[in-house]
C-alpha atoms as a PDB file:
ATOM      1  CA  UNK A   1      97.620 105.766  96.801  1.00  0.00           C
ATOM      2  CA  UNK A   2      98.567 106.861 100.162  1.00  0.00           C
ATOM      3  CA  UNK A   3     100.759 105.183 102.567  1.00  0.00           C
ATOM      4  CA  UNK A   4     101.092 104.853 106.570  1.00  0.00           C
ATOM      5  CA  UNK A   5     101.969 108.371 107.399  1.00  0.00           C
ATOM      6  CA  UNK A   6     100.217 109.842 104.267  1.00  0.00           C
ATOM      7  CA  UNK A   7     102.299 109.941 101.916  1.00  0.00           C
ATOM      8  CA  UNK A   8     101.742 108.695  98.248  1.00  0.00           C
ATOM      9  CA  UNK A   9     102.690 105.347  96.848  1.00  0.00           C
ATOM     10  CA  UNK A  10     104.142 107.447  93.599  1.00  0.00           C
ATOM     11  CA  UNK A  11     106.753 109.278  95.807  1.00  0.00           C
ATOM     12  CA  UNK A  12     108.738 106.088  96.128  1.00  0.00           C
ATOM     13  CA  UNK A  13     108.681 106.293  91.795  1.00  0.00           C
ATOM     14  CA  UNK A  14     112.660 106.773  90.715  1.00  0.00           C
ATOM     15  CA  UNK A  15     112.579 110.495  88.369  1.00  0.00           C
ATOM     16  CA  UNK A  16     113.560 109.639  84.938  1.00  0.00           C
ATOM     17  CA  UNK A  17     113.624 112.807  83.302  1.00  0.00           C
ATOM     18  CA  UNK A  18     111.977 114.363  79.993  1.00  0.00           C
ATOM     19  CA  UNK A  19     110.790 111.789  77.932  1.00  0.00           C
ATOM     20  CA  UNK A  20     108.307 112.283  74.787  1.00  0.00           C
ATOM     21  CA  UNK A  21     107.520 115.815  76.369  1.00  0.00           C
ATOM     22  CA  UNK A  22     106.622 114.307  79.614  1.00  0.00           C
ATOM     23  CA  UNK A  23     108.454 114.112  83.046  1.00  0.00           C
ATOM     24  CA  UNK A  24     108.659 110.559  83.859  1.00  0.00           C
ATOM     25  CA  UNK A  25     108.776 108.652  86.984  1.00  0.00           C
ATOM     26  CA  UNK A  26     108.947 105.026  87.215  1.00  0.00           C
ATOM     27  CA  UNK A  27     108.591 102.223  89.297  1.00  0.00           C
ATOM     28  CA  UNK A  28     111.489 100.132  87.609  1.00  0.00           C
ATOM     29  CA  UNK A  29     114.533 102.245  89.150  1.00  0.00           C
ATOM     30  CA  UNK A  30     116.633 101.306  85.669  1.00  0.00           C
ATOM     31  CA  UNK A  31     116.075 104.685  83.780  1.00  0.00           C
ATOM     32  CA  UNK A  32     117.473 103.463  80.422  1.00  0.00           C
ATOM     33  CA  UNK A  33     114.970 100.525  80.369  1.00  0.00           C
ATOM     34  CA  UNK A  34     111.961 102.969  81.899  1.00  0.00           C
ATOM     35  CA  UNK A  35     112.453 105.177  78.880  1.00  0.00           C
ATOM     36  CA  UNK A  36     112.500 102.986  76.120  1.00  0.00           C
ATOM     37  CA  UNK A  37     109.173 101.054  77.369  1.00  0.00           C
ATOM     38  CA  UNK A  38     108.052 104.890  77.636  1.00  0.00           C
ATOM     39  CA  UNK A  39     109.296 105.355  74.404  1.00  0.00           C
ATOM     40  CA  UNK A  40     107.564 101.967  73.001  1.00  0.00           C
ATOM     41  CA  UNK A  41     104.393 102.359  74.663  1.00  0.00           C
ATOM     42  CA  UNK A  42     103.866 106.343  73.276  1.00  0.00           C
ATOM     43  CA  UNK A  43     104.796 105.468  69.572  1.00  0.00           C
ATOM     44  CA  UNK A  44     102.312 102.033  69.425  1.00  0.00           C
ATOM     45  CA  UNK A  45      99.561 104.049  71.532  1.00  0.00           C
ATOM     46  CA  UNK A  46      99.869 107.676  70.642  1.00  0.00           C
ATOM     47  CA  UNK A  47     100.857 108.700  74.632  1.00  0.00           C
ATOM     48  CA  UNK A  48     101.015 112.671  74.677  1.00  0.00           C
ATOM     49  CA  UNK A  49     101.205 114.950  77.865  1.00  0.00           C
ATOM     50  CA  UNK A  50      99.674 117.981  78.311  1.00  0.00           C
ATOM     51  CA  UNK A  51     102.501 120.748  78.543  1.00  0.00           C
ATOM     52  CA  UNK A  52     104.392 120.036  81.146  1.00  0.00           C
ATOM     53  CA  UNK A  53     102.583 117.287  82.025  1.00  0.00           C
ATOM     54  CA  UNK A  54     103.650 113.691  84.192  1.00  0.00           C
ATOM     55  CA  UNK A  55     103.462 110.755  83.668  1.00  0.00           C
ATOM     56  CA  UNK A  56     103.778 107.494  85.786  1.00  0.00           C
ATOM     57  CA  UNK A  57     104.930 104.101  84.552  1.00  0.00           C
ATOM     58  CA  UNK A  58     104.257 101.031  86.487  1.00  0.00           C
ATOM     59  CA  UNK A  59     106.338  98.104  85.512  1.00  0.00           C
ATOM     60  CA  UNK A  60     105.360  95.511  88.209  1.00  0.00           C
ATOM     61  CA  UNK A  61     108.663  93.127  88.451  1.00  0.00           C
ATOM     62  CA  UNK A  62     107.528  89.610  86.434  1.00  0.00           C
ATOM     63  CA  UNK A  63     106.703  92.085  83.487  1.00  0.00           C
ATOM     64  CA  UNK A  64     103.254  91.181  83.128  1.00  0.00           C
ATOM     65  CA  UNK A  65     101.348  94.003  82.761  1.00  0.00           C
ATOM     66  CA  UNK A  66     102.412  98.020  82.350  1.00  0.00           C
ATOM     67  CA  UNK A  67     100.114 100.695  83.198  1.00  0.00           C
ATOM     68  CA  UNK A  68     100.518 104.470  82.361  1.00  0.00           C
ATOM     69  CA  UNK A  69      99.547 107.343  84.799  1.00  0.00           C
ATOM     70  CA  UNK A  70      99.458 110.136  81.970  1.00  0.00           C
ATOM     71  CA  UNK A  71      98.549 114.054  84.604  1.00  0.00           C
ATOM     72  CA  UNK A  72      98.273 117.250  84.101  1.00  0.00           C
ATOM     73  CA  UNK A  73      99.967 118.080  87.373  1.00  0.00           C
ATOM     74  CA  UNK A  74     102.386 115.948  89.947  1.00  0.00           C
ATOM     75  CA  UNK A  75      99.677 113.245  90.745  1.00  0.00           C
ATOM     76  CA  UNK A  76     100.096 114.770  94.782  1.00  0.00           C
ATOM     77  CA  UNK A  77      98.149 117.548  94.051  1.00  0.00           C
ATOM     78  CA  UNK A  78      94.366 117.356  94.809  1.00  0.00           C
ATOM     79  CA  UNK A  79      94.085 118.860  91.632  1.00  0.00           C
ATOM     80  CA  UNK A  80      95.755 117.021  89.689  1.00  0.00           C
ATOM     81  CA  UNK A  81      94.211 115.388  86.895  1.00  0.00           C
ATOM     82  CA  UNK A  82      95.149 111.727  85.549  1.00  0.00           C
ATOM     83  CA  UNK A  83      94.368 109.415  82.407  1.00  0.00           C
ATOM     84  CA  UNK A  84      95.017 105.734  82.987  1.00  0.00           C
ATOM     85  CA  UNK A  85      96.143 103.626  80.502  1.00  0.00           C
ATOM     86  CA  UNK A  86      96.649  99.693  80.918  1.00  0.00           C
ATOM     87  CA  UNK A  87      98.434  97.643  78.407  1.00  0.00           C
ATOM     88  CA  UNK A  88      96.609  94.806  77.152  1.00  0.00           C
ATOM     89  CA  UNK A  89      99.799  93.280  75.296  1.00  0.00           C
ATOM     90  CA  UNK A  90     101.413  92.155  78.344  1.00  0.00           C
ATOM     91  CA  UNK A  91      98.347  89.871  79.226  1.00  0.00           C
ATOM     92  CA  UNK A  92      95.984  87.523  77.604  1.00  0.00           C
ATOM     93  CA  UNK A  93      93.197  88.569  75.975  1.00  0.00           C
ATOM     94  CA  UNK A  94      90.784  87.278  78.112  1.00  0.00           C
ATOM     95  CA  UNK A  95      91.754  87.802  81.476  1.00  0.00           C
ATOM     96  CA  UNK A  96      91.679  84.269  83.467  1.00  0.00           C
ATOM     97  CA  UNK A  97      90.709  85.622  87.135  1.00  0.00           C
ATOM     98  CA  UNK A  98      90.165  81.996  88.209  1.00  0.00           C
ATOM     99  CA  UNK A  99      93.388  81.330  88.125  1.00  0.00           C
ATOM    100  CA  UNK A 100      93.791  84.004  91.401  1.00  0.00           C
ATOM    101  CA  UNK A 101      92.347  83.787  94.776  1.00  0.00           C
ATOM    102  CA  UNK A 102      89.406  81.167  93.980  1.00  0.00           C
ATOM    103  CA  UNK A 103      88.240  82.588  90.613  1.00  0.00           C
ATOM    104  CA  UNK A 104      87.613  86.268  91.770  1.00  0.00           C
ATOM    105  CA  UNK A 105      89.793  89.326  91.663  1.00  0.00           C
ATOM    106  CA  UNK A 106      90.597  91.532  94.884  1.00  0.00           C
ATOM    107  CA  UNK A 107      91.107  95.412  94.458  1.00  0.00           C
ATOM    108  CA  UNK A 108      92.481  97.324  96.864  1.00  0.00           C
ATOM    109  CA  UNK A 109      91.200 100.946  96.620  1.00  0.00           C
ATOM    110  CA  UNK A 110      92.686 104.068  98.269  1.00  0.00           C
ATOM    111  CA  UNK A 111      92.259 107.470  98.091  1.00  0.00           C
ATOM    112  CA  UNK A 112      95.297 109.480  96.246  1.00  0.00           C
ATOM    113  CA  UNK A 113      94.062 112.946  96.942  1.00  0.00           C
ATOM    114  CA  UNK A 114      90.490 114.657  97.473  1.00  0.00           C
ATOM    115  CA  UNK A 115      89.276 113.910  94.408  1.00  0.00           C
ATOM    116  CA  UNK A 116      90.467 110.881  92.876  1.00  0.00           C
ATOM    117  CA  UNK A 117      91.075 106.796  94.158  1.00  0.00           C
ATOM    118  CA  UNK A 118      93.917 104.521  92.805  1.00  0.00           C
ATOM    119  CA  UNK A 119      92.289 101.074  92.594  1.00  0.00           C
ATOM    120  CA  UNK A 120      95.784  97.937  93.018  1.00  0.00           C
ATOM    121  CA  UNK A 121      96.195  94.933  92.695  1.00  0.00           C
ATOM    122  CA  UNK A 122      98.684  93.066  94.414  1.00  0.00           C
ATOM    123  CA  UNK A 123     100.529  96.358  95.320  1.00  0.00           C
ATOM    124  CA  UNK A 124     100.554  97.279  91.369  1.00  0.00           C
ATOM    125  CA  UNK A 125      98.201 100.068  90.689  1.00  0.00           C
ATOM    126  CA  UNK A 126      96.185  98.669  87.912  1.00  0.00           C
ATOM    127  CA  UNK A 127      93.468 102.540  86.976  1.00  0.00           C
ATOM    128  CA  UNK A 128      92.882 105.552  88.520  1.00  0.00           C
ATOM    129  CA  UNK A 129      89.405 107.477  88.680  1.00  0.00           C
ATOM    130  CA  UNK A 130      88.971 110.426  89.596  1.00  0.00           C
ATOM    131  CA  UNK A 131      85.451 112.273  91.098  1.00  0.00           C
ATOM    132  CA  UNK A 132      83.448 114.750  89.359  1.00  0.00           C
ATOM    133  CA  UNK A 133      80.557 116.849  90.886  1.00  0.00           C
ATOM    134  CA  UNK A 134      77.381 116.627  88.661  1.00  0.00           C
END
């Protein structure tokens, strides 16, 4: 996700250091309580990085949802590549959209580097994608 000026939405992510093999930035500046939901999250769902691999944790601030940037590379590189990962736990089961913005959801999308989009809502990125040539 790129800001005014270009640069990335994840550079404003506090460095939490080596956790589970990866290098972990968070959006929840408290690094004690960023590596324990780290910690949580990779035991219950098996999250591994690649050798020397990065990962992202978005904790957006009512603690409703948590989402997982798991890359190969710092996600600033056009190279980079990225596996998202969205944690159902902190929501229902069945997502209730109508309870939002006259029962539909709004995405924002923006392009993160020349191959891949970050796709937010409400300022929390919620997946990323990236492009592939056929």
């Amino acid at each position: 996700m790129q800001r005014a000026g270009g640069e990335s939405t994840y550079s404003e992510y506090s460095y939490i250091g080596q956790v589970n093999g990866c290098v972990l930035y968070s959006s929840w500046s408290g690094e004690e309580k960023s590596a324990q939901t780290f910690t949580k999250l990779g035991k219950r769902y098996s999250l591994m990085c690649k050798t020397d691999g990065f990962a992202y944790l978005t904790l957006n601030r009512s603690l409703q949802g948590v989402s997982v940037l798991l890359c190969n590379r710092k996600i600033e590189y056009s190279n980079a590549e990225c596996q998202s990962n969205i944690f159902s736990q902190y929501f229902p089961c069945t997502p209730d959209f109508s309870l939002y913005r006259q029962r539909d959801i709004s995405l924002e999308i923006r392009r993160e580097n020349a191959s891949s989009y970050l796709f937010s809502y409400d300022n929390t990125p919620m997946f990323y994608c990236t492009r592939t040539n056929p």
